[in-house]
Protein backbone atom coordinates (compact mmCIF):
# COMPACT_ATOMS: atom_id res chain seq x y z
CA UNK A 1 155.15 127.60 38.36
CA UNK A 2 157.57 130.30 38.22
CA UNK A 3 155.04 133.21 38.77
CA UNK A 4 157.75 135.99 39.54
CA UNK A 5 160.67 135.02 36.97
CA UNK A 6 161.30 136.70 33.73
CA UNK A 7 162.27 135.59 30.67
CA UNK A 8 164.02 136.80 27.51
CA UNK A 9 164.44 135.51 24.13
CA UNK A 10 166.61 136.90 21.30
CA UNK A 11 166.82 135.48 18.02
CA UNK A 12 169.26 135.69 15.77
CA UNK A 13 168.86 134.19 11.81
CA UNK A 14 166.26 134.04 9.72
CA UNK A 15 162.13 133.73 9.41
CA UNK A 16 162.01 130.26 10.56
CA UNK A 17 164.02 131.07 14.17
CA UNK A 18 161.41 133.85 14.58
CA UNK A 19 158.64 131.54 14.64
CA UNK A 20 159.85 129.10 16.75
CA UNK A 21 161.68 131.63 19.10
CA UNK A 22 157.80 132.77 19.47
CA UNK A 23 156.47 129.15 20.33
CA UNK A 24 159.04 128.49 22.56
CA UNK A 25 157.99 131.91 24.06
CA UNK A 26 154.63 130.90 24.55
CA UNK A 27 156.01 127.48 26.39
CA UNK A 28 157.51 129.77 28.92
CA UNK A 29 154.21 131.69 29.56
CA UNK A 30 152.35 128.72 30.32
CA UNK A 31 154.80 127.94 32.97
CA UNK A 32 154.62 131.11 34.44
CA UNK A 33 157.71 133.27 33.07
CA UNK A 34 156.60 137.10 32.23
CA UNK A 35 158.07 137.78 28.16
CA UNK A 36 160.43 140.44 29.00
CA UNK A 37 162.40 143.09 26.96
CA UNK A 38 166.42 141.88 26.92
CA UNK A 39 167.12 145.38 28.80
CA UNK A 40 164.61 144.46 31.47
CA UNK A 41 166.98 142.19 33.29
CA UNK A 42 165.28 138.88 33.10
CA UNK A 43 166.16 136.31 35.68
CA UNK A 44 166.37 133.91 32.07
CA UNK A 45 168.38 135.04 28.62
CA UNK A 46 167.56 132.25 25.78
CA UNK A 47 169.36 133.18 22.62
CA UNK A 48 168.49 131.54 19.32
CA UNK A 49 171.16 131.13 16.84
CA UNK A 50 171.88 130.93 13.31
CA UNK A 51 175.22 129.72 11.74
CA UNK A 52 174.95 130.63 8.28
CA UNK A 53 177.57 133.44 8.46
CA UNK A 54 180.82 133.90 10.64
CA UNK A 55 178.79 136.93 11.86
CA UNK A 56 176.03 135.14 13.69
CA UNK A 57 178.66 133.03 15.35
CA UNK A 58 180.42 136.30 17.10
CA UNK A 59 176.95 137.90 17.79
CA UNK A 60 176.32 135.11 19.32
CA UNK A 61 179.23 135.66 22.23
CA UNK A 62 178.34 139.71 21.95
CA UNK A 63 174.96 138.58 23.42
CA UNK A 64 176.15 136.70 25.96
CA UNK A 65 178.71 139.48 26.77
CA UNK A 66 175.71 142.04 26.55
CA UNK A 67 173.11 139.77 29.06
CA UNK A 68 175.95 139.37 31.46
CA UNK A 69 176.20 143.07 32.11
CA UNK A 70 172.66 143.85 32.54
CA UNK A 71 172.23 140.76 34.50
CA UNK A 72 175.31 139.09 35.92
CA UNK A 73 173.08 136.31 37.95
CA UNK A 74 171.09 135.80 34.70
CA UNK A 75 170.57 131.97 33.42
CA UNK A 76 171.53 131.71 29.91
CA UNK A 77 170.85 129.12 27.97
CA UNK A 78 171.73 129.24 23.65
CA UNK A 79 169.45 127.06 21.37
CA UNK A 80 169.87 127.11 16.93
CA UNK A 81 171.69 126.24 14.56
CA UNK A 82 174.91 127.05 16.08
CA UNK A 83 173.64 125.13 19.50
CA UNK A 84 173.52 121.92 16.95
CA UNK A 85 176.26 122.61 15.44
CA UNK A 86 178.87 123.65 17.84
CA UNK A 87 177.54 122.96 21.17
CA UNK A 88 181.08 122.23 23.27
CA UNK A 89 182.04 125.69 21.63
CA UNK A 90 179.63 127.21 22.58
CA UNK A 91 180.14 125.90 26.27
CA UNK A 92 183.04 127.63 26.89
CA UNK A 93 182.16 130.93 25.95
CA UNK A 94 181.77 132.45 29.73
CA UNK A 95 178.60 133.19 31.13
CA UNK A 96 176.87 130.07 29.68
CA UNK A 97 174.57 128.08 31.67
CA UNK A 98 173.24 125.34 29.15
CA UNK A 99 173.60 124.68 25.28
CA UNK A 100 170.23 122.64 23.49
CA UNK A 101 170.89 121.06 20.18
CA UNK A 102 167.82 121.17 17.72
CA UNK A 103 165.37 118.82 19.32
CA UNK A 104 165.94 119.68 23.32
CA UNK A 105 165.02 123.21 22.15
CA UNK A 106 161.44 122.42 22.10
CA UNK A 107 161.90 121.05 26.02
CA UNK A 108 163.60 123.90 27.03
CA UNK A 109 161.36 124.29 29.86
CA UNK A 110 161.45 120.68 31.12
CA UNK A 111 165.49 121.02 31.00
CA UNK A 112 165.43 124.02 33.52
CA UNK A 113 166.10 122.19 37.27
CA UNK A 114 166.76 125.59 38.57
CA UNK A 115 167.94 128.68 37.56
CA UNK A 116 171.10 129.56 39.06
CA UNK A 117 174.30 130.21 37.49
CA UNK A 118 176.66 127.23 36.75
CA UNK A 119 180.27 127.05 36.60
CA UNK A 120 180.23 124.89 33.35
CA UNK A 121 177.62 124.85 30.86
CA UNK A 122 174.96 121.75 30.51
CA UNK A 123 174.91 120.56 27.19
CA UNK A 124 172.38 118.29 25.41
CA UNK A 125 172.41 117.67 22.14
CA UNK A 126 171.05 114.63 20.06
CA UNK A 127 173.22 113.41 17.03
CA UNK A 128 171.32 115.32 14.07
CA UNK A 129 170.66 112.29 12.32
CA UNK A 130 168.77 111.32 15.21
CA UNK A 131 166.40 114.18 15.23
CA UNK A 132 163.96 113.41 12.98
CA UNK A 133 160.51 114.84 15.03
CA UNK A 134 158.65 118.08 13.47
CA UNK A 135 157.52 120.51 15.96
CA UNK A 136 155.13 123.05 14.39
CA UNK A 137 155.57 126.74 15.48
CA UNK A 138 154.09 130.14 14.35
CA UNK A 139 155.16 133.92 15.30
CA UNK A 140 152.07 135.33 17.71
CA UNK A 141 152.67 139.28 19.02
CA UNK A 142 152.93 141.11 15.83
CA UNK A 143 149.82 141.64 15.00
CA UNK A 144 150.10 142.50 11.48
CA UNK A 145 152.25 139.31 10.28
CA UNK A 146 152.94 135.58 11.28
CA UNK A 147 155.34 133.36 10.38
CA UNK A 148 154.27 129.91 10.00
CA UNK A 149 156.47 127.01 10.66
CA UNK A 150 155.29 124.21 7.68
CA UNK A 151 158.48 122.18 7.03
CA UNK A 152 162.78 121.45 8.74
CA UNK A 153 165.16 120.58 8.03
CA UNK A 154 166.89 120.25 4.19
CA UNK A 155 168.30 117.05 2.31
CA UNK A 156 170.32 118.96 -0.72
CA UNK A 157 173.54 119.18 1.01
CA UNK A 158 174.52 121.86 -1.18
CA UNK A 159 178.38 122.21 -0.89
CA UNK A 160 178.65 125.54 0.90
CA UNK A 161 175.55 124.92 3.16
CA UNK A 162 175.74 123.56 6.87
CA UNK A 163 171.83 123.50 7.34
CA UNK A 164 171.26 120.24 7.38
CA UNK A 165 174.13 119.45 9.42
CA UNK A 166 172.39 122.09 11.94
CA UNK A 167 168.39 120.91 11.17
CA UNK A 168 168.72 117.42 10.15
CA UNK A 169 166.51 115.86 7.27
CA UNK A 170 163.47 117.29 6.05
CA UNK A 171 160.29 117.00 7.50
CA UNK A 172 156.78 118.09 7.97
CA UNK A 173 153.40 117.56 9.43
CA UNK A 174 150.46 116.58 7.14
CA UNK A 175 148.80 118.61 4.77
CA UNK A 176 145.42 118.37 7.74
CA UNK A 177 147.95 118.93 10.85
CA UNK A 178 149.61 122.26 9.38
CA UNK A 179 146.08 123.04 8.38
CA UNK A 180 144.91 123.00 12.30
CA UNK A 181 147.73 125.33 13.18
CA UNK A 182 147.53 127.49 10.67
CA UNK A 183 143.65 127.82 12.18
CA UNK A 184 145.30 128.52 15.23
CA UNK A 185 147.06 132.25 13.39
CA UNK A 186 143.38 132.35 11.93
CA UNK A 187 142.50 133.22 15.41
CA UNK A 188 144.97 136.47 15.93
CA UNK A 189 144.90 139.42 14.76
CA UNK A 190 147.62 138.87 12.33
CA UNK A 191 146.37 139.82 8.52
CA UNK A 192 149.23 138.44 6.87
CA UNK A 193 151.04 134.48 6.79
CA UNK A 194 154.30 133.70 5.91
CA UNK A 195 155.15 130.12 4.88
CA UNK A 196 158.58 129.27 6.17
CA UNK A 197 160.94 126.40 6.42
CA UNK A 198 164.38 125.35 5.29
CA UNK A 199 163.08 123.72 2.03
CA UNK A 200 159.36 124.66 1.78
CA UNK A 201 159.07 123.41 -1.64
CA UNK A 202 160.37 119.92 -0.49
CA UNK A 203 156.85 119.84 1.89
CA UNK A 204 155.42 116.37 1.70
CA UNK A 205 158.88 114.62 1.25
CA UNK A 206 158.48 110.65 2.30
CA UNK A 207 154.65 110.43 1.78
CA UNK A 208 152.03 111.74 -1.48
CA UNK A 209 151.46 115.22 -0.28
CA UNK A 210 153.28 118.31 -1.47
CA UNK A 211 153.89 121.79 -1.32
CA UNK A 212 150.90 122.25 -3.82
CA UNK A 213 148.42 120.55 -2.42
CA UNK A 214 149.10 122.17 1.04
CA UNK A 215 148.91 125.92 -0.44
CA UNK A 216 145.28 124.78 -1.74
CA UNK A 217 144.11 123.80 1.48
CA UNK A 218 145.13 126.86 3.73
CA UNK A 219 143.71 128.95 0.73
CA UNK A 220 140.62 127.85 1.89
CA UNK A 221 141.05 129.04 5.63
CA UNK A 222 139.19 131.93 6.91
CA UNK A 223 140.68 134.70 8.96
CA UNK A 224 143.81 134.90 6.94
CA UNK A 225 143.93 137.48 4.43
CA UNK A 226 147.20 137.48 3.07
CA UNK A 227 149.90 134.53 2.31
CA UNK A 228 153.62 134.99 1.22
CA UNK A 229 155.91 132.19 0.11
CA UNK A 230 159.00 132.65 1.21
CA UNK A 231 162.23 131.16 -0.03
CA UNK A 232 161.49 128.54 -2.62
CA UNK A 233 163.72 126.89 -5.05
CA UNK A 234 163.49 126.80 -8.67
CA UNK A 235 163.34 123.37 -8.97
CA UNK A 236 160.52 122.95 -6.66
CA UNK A 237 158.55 125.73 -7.94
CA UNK A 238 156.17 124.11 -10.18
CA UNK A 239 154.34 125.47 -12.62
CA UNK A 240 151.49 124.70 -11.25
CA UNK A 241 152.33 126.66 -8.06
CA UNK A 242 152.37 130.04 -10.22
CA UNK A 243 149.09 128.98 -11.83
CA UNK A 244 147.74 128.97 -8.79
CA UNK A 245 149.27 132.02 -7.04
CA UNK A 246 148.65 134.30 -9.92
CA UNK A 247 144.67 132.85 -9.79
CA UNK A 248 144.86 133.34 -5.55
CA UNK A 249 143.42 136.42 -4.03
CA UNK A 250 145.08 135.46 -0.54
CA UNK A 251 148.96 134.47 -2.50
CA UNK A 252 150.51 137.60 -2.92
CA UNK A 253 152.34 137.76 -6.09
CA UNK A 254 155.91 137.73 -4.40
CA UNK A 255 158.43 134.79 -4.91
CA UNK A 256 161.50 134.64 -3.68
CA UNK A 257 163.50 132.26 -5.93
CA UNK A 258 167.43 131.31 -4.71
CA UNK A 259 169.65 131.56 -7.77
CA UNK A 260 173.06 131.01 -5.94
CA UNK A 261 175.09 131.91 -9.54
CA UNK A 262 174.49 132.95 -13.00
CA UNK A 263 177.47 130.36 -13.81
CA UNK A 264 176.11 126.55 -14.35
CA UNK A 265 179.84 125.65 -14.23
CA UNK A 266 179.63 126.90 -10.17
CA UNK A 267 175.44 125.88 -9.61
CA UNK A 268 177.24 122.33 -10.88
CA UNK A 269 180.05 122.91 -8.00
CA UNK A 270 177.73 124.64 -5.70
CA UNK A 271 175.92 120.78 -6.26
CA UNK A 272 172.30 123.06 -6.87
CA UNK A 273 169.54 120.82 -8.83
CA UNK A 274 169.25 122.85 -11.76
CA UNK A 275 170.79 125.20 -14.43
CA UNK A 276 170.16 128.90 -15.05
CA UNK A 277 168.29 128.21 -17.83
CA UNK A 278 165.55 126.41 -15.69
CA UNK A 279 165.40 129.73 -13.28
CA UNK A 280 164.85 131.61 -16.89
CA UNK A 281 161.45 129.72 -17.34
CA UNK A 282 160.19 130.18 -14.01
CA UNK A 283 160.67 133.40 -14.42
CA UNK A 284 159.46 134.30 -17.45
CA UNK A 285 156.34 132.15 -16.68
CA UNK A 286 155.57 133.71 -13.23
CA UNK A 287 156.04 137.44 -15.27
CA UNK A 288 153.22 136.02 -18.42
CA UNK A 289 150.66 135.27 -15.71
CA UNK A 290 151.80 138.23 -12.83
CA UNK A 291 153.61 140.96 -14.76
CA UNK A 292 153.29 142.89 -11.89
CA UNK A 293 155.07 140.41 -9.63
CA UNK A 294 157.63 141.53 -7.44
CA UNK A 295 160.45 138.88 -7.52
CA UNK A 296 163.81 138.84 -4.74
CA UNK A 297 166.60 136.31 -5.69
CA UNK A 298 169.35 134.80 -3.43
CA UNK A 299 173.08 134.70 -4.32
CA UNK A 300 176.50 134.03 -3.36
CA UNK A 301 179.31 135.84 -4.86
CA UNK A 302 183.20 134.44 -4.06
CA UNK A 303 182.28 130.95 -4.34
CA UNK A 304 185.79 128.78 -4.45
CA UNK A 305 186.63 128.60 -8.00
CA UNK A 306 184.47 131.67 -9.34
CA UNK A 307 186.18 133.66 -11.78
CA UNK A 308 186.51 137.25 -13.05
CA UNK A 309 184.84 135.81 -16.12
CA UNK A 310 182.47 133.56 -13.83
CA UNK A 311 181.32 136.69 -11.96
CA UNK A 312 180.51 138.72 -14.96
CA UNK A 313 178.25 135.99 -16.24
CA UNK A 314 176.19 135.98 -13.24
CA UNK A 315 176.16 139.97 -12.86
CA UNK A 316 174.93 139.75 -16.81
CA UNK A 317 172.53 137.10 -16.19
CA UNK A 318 170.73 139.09 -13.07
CA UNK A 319 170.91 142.56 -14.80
CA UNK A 320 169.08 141.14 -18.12
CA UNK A 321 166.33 139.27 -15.55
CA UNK A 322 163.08 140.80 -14.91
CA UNK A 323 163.56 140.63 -10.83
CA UNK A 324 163.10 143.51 -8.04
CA UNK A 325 165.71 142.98 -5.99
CA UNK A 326 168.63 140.82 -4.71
CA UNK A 327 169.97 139.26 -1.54
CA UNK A 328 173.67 139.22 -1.82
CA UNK A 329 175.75 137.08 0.27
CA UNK A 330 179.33 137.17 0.38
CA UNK A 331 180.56 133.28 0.70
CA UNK A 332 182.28 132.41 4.02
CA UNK A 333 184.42 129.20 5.02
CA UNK A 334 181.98 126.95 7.02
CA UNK A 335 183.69 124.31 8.83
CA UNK A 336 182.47 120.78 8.02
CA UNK A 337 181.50 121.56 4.15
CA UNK A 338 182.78 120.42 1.12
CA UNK A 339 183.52 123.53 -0.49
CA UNK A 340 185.50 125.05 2.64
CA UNK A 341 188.50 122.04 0.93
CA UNK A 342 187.57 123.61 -3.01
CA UNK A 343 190.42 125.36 -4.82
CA UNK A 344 190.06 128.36 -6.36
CA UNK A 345 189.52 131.09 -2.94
CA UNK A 346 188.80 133.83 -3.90
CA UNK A 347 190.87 136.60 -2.19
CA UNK A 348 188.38 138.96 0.08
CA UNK A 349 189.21 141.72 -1.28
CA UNK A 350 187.67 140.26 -4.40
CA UNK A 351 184.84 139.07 -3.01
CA UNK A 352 183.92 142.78 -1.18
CA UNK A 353 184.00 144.46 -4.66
CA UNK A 354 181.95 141.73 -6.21
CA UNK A 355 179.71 141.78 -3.37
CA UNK A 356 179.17 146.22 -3.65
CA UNK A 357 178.92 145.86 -7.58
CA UNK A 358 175.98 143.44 -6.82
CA UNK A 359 174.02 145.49 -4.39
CA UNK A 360 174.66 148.51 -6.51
CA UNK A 361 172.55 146.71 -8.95
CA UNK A 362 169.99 145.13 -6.86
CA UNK A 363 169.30 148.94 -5.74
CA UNK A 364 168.71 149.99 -9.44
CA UNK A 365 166.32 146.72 -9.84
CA UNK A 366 164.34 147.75 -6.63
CA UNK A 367 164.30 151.14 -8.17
CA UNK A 368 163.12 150.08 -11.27
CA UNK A 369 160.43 148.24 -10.05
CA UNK A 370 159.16 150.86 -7.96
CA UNK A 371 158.75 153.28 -11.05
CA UNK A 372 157.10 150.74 -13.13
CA UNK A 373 154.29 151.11 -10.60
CA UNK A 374 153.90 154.47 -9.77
CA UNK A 375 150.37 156.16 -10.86
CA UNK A 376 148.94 152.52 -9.92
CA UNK A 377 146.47 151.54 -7.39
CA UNK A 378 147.46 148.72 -4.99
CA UNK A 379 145.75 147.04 -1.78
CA UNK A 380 148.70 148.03 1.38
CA UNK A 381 148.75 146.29 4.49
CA UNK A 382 150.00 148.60 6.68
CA UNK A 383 152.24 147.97 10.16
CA UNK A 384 150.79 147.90 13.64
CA UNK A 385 153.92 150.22 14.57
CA UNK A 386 154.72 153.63 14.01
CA UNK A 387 158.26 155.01 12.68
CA UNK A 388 158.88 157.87 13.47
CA UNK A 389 156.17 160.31 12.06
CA UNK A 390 155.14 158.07 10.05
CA UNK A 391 153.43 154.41 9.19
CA UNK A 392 154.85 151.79 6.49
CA UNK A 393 153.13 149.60 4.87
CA UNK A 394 153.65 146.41 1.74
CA UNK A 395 151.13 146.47 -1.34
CA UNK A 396 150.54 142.69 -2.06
CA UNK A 397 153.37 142.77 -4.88
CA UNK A 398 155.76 144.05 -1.89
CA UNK A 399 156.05 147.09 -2.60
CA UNK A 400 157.47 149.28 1.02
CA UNK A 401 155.34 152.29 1.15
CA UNK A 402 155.04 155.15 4.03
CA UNK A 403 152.21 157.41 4.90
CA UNK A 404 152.18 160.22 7.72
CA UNK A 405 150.97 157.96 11.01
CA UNK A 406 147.52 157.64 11.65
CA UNK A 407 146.18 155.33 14.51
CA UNK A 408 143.41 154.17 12.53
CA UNK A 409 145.52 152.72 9.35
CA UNK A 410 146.95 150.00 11.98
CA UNK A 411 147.18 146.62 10.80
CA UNK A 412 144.72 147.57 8.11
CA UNK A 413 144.42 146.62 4.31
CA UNK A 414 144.08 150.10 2.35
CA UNK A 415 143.50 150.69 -1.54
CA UNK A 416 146.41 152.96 -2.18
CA UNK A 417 147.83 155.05 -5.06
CA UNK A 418 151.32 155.08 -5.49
CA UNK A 419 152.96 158.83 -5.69
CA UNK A 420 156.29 159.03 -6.05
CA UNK A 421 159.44 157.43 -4.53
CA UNK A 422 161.51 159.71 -1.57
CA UNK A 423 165.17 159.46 -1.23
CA UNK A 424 164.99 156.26 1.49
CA UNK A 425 163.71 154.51 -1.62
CA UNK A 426 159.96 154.22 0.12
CA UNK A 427 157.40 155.10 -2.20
CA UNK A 428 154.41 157.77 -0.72
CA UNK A 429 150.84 157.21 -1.12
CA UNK A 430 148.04 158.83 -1.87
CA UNK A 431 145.08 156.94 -0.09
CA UNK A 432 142.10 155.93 -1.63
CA UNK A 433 138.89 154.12 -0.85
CA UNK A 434 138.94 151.08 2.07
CA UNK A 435 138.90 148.16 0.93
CA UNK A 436 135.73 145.70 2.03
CA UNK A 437 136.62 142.31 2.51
């Protein structure tokens, strides 16, 4: 037992690292580490990477940088995607103590001999075609959300992407097993669930379950009030997935549908599994059934080989779609991919005024949506944490609103009216009756 050491985790990345950064957390506890803030000098820093931007590689070594000051005798040890990925690199940078590639991470604990400082990093990591085990995890703390850990890993090999390079192949429990532990979230006080993996649609893959089958089942549980779907691709949302989520009261009607490019000549090079027009009539059959939906869509702009003229299409394309807003991500070189040896770079400078013309729009969609819904009542969920003065909250349609703090709204569902938008873009309320569940 390690009844007087303290532990730290930062994560870095996306929805997925959060929930297991929170299992691997609770591994910790039950040996006896105290959960510490990162300013609280912990005798242990464990920093969870991403690598899906040249950014999360340097914040990476800023970490590191930042640990070592508030703790010079602190243990560090780096697990992710960029621990799988580049885990001699990572080695060198100073101040590391041990690198774990994507299956040690869940045995962090058994890995730690002792905790004192080394003068060269230990590094284990397992070839990724060798990790092939699913390790459930869920998010446990906030008490208004959870992210739940369903699926890893991605087979697409899309030609920018180093994911499955960094995750391996994709995987999941059974339909039964993700049931149990998503019993387990049943239990907190989260309200809300978040379905996250890699390739969530792709749940199932190697036996006869799927994605749809599973979202049936946890339907069913009780405890949990709300689910979101995050990331899904187009291909892999079936229709009957939006027959069911627009007939749910626990699936929120929010998708969040990757679209990559408006071009099919750069989905083709991008090697995505469908055309625009296939994202066209998911679309316009989630808006028949949900016309209320809120809908986000990914996308990459300065893709090798994307024109002025292959741009424009894909700007056209998003601002005739009937979506809320847009995640815009300028492309980067990744080592080890096969576009990083494409012709066609395009020069940065290009790709920084493609990338502002984009969320210039994707503000005017979010906008948009807003005002289509003001004067309308909506069921909020509202945070367990104030901001400054004042509480924020999502409808079920994802809507951000704010209302002036008030202990009692806490991680509680509220039937709001929606007022009028401020200048942050946050719509205010005007509250209405509780709802009974």
């Amino acid at each position: 037992m390690n009844l007087n050491k303290k532990v730290a985790l930062y994560t870095l990345g996306c929805k997925l690292n959060f929930s297991e950064t929170s299992s691997i957390a609770r591994m910790f506890q039950e040996e006896g580490f105290a959960r510490v803030e990162f300013n609280e000098e912990p005798d242990v820093y464990v920093i969870n990477t991403c690598s899906v931007t040249e950014n999360a590689d340097k914040k990476c070594k800023q970490l590191v940088k930042k640990a070592l000051k508030i703790n010079p005798d602190a243990f560090v040890a780096i697990i992710g995607c960029y621990a799988q990925l580049k885990p001699n690199e990572i080695a060198l940078i100073p101040g590391v103590d041990m690198v774990l590639g994507a299956s040690e991470k869940f045995k962090i604990v058994e890995h730690f001999q002792n905790l004192e400082k080394k003068e060269t990093a230990t590094v284990i990591a397992s070839k990724i075609k060798e990790v092939n085990e699913f390790i459930p995890s869920y998010s446990k703390g906030d008490r208004t959300r959870s992210f739940l850990k369903i699926q890893d890993g991605c087979d697409y090999f899309c030609t920018f992407c180093t994911i499955p390079l960094a995750r391996g192949k994709s995987r999941n429990h059974s339909v039964e097993e993700t049931v149990n532990v998503a019993k387990e979230v049943a239990k907190t006080a989260a309200k809300e669930v978040i379905l996250t993996g890699v390739n969530i649609g792709d749940f199932g893959q190697g036996n006869k379950e799927n994605f749809f089958e599973l979202i049936q089942e946890l339907d069913k549980i009780d405890g949990i009030e709300r689910y979101r779907i995050s990331s899904i691709e187009p291909n892999l949302l079936t229709n009957e997935i939006i027959e069911f989520v627009a007939k749910s009261n626990k699936f929120m009607p929010h998708f969040h549908i990757p679209l990559q490019s408006g071009s099919n000549k750069i989905l083709k090079a991008m090697r995505r599994k469908y055309e625009k027009e296939l994202y066209v009539e998911r679309l316009t059959n989630i808006k028949a059934l949900m016309p209320h939906a809120c809908i986000g869509v990914d996308v990459i702009i300065g893709f090798p080989g994307e024109t002025e003229e292959d741009f424009l299409e894909t700007y056209n394309f998003l601002n005739e779609l009937d979506v809320s807003y847009l995640h815009v991500f300028t492309y980067s070189e990744r080592p080890n991919t096969t576009a990083i040896k494409m012709e066609g770079v395009v020069p940065k400078q290009e790709r920084s005024k493609r990338s502002k013309m984009l969320h210039i729009l994707s503000d005017k969609k979010k906008r948009f949506f807003y005002n289509q819904h003001l004067g309308k009542t909506y069921n909020v969920l509202f945070e367990a944490e104030q901001h400054d003065d004042f509480l924020n909250g999502f409808t079920d349609n994802y809507i951000k609103v704010k209302v002036p703090y008030t202990a009692e709204l806490e991680n509680q569902i509220k039937t709001i009216n929606l007022a009028d938008i401020d200048l942050d873009g946050i719509v205010r309320v005007k509250m209405e009756q509780p709802v009974s569940h």
